[in-house]
PDB file of N, CA and C in Angstrom:
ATOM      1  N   UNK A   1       6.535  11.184   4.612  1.00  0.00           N
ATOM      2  CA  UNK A   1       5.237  10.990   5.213  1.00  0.00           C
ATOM      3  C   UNK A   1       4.971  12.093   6.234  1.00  0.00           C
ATOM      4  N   UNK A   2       4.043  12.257   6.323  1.00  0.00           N
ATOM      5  CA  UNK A   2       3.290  13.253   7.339  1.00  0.00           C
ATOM      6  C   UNK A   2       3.981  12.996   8.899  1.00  0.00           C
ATOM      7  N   UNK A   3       4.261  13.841   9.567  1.00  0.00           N
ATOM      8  CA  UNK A   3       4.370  13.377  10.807  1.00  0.00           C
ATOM      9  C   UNK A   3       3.482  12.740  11.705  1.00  0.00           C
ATOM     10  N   UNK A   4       3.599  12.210  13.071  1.00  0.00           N
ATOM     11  CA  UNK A   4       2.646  11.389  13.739  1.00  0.00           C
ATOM     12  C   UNK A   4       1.867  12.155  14.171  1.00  0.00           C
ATOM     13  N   UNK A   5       0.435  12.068  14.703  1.00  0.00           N
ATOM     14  CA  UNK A   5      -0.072  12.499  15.235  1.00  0.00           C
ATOM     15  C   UNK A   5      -1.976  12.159  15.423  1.00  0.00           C
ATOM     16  N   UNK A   6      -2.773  13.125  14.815  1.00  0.00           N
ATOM     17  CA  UNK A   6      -4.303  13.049  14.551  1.00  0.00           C
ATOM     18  C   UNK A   6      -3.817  11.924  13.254  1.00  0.00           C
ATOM     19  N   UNK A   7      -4.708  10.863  13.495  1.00  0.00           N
ATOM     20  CA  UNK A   7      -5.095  10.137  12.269  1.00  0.00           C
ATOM     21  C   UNK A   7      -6.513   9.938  11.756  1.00  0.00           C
ATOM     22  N   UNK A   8      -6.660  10.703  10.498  1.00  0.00           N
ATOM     23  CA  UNK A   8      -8.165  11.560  10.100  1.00  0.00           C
ATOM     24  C   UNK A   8      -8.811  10.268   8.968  1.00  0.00           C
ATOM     25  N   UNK A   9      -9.769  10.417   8.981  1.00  0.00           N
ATOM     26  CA  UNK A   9     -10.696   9.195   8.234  1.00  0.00           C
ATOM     27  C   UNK A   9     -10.104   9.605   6.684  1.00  0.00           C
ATOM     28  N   UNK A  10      -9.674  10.753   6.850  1.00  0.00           N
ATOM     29  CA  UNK A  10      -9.278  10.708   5.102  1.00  0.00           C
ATOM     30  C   UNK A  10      -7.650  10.073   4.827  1.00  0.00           C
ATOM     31  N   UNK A  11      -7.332  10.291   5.960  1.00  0.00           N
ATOM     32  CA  UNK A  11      -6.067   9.339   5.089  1.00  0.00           C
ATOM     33  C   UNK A  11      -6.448   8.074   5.595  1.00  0.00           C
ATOM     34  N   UNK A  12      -6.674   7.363   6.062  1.00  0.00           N
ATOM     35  CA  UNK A  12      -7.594   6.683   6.207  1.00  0.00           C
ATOM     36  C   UNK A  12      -8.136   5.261   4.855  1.00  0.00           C
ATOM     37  N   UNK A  13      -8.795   6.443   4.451  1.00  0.00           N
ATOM     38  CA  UNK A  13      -9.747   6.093   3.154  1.00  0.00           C
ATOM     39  C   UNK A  13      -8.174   6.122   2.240  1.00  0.00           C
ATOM     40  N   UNK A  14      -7.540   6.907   2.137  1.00  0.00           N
ATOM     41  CA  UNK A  14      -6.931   7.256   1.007  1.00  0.00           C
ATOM     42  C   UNK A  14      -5.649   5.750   1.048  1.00  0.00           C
ATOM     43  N   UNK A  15      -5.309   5.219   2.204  1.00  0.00           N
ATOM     44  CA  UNK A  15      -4.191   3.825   2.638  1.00  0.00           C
ATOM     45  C   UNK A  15      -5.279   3.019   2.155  1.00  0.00           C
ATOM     46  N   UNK A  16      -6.414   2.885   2.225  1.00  0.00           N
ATOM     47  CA  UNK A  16      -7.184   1.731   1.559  1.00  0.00           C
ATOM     48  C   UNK A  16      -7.378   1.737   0.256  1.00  0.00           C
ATOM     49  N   UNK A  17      -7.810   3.067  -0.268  1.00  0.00           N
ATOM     50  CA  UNK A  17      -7.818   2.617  -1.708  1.00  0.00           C
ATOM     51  C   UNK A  17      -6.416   2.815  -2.467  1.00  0.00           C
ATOM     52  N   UNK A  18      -4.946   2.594  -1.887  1.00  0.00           N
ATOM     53  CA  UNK A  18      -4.069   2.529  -2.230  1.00  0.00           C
ATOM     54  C   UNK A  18      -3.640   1.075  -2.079  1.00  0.00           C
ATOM     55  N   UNK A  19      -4.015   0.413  -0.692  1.00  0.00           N
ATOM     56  CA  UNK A  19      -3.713  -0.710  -0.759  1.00  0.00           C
ATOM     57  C   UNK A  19      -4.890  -1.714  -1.994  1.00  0.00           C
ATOM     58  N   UNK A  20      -5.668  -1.338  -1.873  1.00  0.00           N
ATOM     59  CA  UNK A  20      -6.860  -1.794  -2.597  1.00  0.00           C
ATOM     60  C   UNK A  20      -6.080  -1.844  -4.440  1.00  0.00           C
ATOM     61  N   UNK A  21      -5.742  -0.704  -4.959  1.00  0.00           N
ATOM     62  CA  UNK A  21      -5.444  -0.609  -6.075  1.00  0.00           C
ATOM     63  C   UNK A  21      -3.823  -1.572  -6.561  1.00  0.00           C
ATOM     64  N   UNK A  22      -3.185  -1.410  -5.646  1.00  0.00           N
ATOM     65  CA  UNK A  22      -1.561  -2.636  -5.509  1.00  0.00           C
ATOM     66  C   UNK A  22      -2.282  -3.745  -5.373  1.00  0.00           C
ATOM     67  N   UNK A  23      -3.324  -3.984  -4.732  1.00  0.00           N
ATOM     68  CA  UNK A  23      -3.558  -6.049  -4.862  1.00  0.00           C
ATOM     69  C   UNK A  23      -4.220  -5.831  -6.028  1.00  0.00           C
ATOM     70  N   UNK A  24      -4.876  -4.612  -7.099  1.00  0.00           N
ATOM     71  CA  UNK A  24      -5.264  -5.045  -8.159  1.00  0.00           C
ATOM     72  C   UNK A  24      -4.184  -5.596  -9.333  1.00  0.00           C
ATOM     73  N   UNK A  25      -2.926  -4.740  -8.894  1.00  0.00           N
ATOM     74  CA  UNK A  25      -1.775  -4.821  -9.800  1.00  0.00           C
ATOM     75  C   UNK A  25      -1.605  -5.935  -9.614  1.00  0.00           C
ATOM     76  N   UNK A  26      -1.555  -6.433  -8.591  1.00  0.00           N
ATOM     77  CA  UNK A  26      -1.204  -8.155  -8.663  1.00  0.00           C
ATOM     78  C   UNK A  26      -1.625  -9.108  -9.476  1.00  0.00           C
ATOM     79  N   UNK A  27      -3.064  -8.542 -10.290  1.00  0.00           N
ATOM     80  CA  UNK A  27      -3.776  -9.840 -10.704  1.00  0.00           C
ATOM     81  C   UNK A  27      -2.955  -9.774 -12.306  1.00  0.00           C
ATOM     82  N   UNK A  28      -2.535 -10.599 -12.489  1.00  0.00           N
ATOM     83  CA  UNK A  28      -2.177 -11.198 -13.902  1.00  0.00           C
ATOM     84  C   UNK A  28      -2.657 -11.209 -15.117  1.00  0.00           C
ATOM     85  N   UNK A  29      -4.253 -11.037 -14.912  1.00  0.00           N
ATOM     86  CA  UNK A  29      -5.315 -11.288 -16.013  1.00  0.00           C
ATOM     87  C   UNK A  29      -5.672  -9.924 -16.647  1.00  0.00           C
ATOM     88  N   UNK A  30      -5.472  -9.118 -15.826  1.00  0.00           N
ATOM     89  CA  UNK A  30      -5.479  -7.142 -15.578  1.00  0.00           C
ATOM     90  C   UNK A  30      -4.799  -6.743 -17.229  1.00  0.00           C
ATOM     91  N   UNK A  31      -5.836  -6.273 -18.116  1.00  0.00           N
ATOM     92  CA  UNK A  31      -5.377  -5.814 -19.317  1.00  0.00           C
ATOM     93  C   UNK A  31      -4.259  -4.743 -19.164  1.00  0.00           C
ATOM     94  N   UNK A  32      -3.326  -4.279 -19.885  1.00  0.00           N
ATOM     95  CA  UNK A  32      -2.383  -3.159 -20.077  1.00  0.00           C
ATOM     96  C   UNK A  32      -2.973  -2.265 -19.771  1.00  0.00           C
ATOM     97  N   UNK A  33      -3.567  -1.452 -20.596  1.00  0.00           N
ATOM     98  CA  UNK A  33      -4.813  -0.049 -20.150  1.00  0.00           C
ATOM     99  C   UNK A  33      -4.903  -0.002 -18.842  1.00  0.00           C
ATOM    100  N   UNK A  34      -5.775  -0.990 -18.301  1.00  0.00           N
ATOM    101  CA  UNK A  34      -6.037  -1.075 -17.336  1.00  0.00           C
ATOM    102  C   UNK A  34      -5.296  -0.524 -16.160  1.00  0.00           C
ATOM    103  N   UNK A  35      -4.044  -1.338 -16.135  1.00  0.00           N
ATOM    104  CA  UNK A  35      -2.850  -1.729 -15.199  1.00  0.00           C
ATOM    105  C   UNK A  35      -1.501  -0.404 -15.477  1.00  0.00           C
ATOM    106  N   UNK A  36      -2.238   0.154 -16.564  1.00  0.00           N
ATOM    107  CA  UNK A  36      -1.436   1.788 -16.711  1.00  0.00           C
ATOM    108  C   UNK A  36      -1.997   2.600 -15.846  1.00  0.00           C
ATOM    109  N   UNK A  37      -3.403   2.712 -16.109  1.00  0.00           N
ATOM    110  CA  UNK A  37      -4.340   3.554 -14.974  1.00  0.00           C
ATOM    111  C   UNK A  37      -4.190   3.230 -14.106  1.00  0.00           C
ATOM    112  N   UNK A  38      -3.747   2.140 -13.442  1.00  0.00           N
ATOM    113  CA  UNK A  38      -4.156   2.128 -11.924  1.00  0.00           C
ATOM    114  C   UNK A  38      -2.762   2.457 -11.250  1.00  0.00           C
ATOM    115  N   UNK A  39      -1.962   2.073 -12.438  1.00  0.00           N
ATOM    116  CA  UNK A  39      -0.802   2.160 -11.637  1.00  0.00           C
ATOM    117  C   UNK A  39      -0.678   4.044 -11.540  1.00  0.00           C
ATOM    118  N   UNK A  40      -1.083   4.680 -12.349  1.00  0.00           N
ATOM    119  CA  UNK A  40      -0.912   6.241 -12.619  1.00  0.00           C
ATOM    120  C   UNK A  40      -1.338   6.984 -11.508  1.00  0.00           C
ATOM    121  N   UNK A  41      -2.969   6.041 -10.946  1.00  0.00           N
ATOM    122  CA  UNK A  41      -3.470   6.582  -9.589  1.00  0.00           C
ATOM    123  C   UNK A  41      -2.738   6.155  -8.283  1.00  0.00           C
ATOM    124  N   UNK A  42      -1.799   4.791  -8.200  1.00  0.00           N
ATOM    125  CA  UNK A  42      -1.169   4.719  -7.519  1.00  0.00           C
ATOM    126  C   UNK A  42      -0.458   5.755  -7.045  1.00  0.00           C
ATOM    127  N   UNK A  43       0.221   6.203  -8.263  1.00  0.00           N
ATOM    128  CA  UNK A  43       1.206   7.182  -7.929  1.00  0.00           C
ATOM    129  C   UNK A  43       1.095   8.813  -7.552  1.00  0.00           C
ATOM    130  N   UNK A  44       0.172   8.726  -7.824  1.00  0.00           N
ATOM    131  CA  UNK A  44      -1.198  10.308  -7.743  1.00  0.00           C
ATOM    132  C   UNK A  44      -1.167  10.030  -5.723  1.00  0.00           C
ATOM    133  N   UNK A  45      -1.741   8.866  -5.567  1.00  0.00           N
ATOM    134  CA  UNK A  45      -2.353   8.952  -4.533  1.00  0.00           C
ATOM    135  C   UNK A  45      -1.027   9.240  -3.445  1.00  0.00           C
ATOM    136  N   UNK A  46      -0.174   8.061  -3.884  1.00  0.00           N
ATOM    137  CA  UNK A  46       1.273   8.315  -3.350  1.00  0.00           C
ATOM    138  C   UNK A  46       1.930   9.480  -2.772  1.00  0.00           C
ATOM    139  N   UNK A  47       1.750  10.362  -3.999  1.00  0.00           N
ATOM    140  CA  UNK A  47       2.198  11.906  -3.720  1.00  0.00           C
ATOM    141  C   UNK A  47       1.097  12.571  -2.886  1.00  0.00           C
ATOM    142  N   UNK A  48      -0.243  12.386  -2.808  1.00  0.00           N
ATOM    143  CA  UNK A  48      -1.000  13.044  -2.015  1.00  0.00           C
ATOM    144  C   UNK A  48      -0.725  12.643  -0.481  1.00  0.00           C
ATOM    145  N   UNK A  49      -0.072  11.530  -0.360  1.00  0.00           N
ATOM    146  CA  UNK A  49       0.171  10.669   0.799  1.00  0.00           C
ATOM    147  C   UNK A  49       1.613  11.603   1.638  1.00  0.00           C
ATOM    148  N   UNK A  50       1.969  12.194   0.705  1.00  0.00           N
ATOM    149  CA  UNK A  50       3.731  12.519   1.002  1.00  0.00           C
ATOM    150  C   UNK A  50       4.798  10.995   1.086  1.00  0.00           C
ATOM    151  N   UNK A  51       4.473  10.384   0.267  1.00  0.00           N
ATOM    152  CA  UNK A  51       5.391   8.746   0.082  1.00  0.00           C
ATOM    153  C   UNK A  51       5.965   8.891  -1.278  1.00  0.00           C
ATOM    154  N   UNK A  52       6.135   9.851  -1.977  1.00  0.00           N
ATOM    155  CA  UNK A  52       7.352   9.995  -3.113  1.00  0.00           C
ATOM    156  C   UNK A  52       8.296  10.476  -3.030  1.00  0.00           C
TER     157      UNK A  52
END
């Protein structure tokens, strides 16, 4: 992870629609397709985060 310091509206945005996309994984009803993509951007976003 980034070191401490300025915390900028873009990472910001970017912890929400990460947390946002993991409570989608949660839902059960979530077709395959679906739940491939999101999980793919999970991991996209992850690395943009420095958390891989």
């Amino acid at each position: 992870m980034k070191p401490v310091g300025n915390y900028t509206c873009t990472e910001y945005r970017q912890e929400m629609m990460l947390l946002g996309l993991k409570r989608q994984l949660e839902d059960p009803k979530l077709p395959e397709p679906d739940r491939m993509r999101i999980a793919e951007r999970v991991r996209e976003l992850e690395q943009q985060m420095g958390m891989d």
